[in-house]
N, C-alpha and C. Protein backbone atom coordinates (compact mmCIF):
# COMPACT_ATOMS: atom_id res chain seq x y z
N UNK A 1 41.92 12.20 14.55
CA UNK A 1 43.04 13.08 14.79
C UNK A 1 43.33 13.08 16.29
N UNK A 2 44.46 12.88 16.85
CA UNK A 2 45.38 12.82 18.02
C UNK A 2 44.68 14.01 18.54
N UNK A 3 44.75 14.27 19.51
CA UNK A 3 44.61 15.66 20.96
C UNK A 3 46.03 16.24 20.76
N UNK A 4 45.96 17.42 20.54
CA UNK A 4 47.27 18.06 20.34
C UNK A 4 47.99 18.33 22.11
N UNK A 5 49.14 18.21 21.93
CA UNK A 5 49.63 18.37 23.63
C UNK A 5 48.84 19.77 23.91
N UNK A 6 49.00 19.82 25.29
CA UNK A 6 48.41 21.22 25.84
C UNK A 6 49.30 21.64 26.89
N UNK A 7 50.67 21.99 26.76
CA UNK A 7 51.38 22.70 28.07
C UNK A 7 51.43 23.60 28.45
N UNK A 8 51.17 22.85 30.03
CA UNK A 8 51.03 24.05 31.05
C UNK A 8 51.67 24.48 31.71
N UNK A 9 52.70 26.11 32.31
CA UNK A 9 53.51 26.09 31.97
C UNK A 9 53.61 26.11 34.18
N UNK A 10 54.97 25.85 34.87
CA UNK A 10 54.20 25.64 35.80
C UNK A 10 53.44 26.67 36.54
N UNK A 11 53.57 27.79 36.74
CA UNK A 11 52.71 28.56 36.99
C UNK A 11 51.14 28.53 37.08
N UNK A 12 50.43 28.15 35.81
CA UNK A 12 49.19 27.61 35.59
C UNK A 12 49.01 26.54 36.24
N UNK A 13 49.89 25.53 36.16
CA UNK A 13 49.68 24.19 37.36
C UNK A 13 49.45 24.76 38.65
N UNK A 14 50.22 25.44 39.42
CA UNK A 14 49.55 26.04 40.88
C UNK A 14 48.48 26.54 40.50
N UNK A 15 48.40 27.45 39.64
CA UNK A 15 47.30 28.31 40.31
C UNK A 15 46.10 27.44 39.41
N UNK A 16 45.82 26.34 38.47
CA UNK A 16 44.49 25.65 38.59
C UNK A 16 44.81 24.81 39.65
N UNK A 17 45.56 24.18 40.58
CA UNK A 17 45.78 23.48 41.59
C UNK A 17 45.14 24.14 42.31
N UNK A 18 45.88 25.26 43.12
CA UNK A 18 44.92 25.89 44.38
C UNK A 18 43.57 26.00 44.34
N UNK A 19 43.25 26.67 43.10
CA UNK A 19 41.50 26.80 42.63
C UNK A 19 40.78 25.65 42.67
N UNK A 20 41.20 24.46 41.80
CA UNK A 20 40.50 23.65 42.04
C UNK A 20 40.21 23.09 43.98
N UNK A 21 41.30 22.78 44.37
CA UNK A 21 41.40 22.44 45.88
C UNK A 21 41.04 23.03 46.40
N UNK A 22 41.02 24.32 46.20
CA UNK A 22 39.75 25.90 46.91
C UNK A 22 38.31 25.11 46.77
N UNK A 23 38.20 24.75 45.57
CA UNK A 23 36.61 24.60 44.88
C UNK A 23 35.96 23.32 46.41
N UNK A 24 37.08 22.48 45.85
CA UNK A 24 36.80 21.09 46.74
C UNK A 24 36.89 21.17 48.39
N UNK A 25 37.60 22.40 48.62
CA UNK A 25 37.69 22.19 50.23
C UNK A 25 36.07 23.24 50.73
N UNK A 26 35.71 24.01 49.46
CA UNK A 26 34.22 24.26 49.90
C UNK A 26 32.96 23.23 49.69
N UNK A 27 33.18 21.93 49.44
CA UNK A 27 32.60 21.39 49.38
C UNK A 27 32.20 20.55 48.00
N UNK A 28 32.84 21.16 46.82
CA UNK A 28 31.79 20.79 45.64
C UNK A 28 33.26 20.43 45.15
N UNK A 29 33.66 18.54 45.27
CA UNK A 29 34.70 17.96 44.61
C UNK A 29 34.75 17.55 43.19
N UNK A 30 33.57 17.38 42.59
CA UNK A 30 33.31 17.68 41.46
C UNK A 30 33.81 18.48 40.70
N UNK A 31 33.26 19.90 41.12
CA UNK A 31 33.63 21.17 40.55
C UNK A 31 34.65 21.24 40.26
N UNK A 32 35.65 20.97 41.58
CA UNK A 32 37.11 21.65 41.64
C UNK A 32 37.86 20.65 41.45
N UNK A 33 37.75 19.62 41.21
CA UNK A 33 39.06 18.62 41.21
C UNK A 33 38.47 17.70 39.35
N UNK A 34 37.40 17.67 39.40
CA UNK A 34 36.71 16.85 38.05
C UNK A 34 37.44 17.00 36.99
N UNK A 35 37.53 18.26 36.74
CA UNK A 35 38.33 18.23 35.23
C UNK A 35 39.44 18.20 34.98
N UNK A 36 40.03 18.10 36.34
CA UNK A 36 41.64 17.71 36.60
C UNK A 36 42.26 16.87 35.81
N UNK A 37 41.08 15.38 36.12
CA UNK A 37 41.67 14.32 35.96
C UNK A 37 41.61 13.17 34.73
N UNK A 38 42.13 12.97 34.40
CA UNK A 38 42.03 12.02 32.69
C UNK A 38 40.94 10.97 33.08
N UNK A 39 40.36 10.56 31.82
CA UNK A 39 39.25 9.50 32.55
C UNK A 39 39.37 8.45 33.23
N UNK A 40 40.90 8.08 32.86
CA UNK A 40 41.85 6.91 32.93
C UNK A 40 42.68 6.79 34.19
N UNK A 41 42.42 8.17 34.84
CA UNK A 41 43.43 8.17 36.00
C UNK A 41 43.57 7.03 37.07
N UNK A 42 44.52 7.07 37.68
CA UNK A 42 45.22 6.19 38.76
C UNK A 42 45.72 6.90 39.77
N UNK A 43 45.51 6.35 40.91
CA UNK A 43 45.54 7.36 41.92
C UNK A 43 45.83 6.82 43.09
N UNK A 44 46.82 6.41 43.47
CA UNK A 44 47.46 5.92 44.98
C UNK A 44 46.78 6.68 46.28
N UNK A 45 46.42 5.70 47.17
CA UNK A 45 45.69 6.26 48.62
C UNK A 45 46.07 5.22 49.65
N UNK A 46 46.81 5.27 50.29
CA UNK A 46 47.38 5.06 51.65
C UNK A 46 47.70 3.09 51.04
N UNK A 47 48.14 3.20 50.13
CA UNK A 47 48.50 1.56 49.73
C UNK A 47 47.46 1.29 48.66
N UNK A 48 46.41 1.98 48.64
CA UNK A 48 45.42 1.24 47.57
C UNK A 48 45.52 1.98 46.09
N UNK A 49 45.02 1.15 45.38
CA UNK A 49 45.34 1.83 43.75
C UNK A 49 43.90 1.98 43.49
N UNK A 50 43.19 3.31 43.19
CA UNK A 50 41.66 3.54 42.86
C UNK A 50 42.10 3.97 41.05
N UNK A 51 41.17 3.53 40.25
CA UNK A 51 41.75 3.55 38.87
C UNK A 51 39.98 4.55 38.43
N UNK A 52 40.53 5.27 37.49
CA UNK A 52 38.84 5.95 36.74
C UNK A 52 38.67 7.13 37.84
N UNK A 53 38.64 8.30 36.47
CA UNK A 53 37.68 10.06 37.41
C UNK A 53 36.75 9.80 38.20
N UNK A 54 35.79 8.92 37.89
CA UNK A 54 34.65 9.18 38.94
C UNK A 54 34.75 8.24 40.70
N UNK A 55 35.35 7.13 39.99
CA UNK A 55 36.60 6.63 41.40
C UNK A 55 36.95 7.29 42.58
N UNK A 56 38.38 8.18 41.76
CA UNK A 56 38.42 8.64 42.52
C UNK A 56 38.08 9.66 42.96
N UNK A 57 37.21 10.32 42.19
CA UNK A 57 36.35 11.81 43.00
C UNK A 57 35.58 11.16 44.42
N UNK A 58 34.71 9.92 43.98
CA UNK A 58 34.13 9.67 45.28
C UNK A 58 35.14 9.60 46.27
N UNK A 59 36.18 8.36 45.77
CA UNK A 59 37.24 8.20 47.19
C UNK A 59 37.75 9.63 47.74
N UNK A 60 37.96 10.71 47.55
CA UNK A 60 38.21 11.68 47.69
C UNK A 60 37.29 12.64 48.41
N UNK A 61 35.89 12.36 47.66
CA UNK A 61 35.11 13.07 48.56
C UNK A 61 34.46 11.94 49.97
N UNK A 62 34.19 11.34 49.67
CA UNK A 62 33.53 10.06 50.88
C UNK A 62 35.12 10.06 51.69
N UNK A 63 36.67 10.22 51.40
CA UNK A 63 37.54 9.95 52.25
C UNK A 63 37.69 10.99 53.35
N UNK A 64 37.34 12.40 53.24
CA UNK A 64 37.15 14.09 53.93
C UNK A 64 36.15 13.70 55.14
N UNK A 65 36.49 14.30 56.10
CA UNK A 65 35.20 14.86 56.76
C UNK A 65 34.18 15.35 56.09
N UNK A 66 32.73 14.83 56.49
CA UNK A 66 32.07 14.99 55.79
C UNK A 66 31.58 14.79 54.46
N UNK A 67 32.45 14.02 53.73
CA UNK A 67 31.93 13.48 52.85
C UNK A 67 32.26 14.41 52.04
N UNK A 68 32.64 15.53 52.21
CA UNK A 68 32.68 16.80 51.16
C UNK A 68 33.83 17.44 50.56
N UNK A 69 35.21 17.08 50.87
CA UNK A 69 36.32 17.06 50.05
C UNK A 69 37.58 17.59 51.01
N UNK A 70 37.89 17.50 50.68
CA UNK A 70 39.78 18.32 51.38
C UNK A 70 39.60 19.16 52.24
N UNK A 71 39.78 18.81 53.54
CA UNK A 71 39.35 19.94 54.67
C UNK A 71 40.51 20.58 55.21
N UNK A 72 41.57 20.36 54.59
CA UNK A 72 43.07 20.69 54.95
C UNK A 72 43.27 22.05 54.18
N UNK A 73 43.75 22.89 54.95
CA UNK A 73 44.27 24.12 53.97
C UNK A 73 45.58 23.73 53.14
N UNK A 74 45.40 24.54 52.26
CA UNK A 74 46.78 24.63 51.38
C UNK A 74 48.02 25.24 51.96
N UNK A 75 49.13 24.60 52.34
CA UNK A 75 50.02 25.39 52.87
C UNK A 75 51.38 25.83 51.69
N UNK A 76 51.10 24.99 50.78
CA UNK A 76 52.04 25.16 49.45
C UNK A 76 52.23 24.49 48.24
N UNK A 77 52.04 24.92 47.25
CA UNK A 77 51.88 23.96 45.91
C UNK A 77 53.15 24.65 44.72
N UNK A 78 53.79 23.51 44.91
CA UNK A 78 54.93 22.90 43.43
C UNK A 78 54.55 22.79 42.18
N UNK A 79 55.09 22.94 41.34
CA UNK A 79 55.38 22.40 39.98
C UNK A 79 56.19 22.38 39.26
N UNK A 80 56.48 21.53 37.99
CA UNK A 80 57.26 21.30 37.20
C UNK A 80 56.85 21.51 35.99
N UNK A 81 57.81 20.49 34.95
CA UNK A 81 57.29 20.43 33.48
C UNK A 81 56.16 18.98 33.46
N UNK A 82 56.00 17.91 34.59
CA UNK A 82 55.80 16.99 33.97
C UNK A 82 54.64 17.04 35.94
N UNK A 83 55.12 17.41 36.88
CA UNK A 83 54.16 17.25 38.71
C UNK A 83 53.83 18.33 39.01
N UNK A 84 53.09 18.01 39.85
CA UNK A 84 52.55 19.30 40.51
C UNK A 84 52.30 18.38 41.97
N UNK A 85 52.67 19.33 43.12
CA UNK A 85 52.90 18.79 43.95
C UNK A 85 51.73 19.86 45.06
N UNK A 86 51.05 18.95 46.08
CA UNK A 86 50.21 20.48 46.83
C UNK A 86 50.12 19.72 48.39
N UNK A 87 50.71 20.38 49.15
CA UNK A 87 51.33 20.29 50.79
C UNK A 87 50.17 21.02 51.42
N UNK A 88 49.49 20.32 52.02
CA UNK A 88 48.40 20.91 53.04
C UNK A 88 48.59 20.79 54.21
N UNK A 89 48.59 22.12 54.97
CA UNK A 89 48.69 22.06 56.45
C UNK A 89 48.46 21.20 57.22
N UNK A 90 49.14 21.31 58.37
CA UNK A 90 48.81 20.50 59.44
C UNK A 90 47.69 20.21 60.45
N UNK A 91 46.58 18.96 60.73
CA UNK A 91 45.50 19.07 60.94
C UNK A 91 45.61 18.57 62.69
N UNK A 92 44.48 18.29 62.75
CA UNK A 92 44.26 17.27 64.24
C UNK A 92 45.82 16.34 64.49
N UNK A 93 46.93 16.17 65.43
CA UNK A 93 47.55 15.17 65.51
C UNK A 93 49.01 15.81 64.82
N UNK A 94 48.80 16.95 64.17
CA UNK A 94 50.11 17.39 63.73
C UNK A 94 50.65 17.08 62.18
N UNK A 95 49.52 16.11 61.63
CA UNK A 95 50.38 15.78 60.89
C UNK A 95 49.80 16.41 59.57
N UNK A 96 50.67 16.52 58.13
CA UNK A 96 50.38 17.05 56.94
C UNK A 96 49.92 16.10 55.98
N UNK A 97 49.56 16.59 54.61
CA UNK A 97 49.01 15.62 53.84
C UNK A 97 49.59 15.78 52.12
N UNK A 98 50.42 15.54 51.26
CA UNK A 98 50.97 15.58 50.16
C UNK A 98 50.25 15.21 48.97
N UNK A 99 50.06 15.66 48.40
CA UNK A 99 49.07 14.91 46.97
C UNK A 99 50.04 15.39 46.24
N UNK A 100 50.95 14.38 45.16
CA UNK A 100 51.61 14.60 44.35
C UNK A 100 50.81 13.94 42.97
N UNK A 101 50.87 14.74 41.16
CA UNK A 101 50.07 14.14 40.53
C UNK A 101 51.62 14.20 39.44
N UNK A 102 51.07 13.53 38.24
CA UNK A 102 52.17 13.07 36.94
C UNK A 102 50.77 14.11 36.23
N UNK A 103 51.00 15.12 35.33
CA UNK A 103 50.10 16.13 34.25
C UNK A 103 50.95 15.26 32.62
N UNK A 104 49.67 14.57 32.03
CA UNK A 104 49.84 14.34 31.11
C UNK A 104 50.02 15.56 29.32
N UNK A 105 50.14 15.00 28.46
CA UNK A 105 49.79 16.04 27.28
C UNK A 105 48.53 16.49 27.20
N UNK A 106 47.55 16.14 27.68
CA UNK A 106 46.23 17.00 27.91
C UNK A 106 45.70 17.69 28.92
N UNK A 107 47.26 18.36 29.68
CA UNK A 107 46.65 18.71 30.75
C UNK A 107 45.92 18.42 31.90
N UNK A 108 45.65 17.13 31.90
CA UNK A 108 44.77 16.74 33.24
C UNK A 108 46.20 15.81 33.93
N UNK A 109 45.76 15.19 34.93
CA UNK A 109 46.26 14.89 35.99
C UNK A 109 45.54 12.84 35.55
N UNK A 110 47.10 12.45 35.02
CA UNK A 110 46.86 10.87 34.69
C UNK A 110 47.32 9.66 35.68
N UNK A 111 48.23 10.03 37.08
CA UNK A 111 48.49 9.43 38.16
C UNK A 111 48.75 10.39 39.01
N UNK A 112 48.26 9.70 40.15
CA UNK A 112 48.62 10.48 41.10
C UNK A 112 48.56 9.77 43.06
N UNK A 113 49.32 10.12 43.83
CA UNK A 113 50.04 9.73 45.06
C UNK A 113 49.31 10.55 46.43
N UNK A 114 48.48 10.11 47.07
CA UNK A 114 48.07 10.85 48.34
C UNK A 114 49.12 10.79 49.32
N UNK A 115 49.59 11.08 50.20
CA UNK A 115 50.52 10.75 51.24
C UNK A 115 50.09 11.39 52.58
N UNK A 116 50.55 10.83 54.08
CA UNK A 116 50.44 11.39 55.09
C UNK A 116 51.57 12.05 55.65
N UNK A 117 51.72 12.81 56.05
CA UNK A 117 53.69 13.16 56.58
C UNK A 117 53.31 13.18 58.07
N UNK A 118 53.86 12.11 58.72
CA UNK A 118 53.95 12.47 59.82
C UNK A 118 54.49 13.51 60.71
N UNK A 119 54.08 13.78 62.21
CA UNK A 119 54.51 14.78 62.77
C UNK A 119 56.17 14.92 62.99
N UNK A 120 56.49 15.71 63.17
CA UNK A 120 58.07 15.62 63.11
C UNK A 120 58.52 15.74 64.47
């Protein structure tokens, strides 16, 4: 039997967004970002394509200072029926950081886009 869809409506997309990215910017990327993501995910990082959850949890956590996950605050998180979008402040150098994801029918997060925004 199929996985029945699971929509989320966007509201719930921010706020498991922030939580999880809360979870991960204290350190434990696992915790907070793990169940995000389909097992299958795909996940764009500065030109490279990292494919598979446990992928990219490492690239994610080994890519942070420290090895330990998203050291950027949250300055604002989007959503839709289909993205969820989460804008983190501006760090060392001025510049911001965009993680845009595609939320499949099971609720997790099946592609997804890191970005840098330069300073303006």
């Amino acid at each position: 039997m199929a996985n029945a869809p699971t929509r989320l409506t966007p509201d719930e997309k921010i706020k498991r967004a922030r939580a999880g990215y809360e979870e991960a910017r204290r350190g434990n990327v696992e915790r907070g970002l793990g169940e995000a993501f389909a097992d299958d995910v795909v996940w764009h990082f500065s030109g490279k394509e990292v494919r598979g959850r446990q992928t990219v949890l490492a690239l994610m956590a080994g890519s942070m200072p420290g090895g330990k996950g998203p050291s950027l605050e949250i300055e604002d998180v989007l959503a839709g029926e289909k993205y969820v979008a989460v804008l983190f402040g501006p760090h060392a150098g001025g510049t911001r950081q965009i993680h845009f994801a595609r939320i499949n029918d099971q609720a997790k997060i099946s592609e997804g886009w890191a970005s840098e925004i330069p300073k303006a």
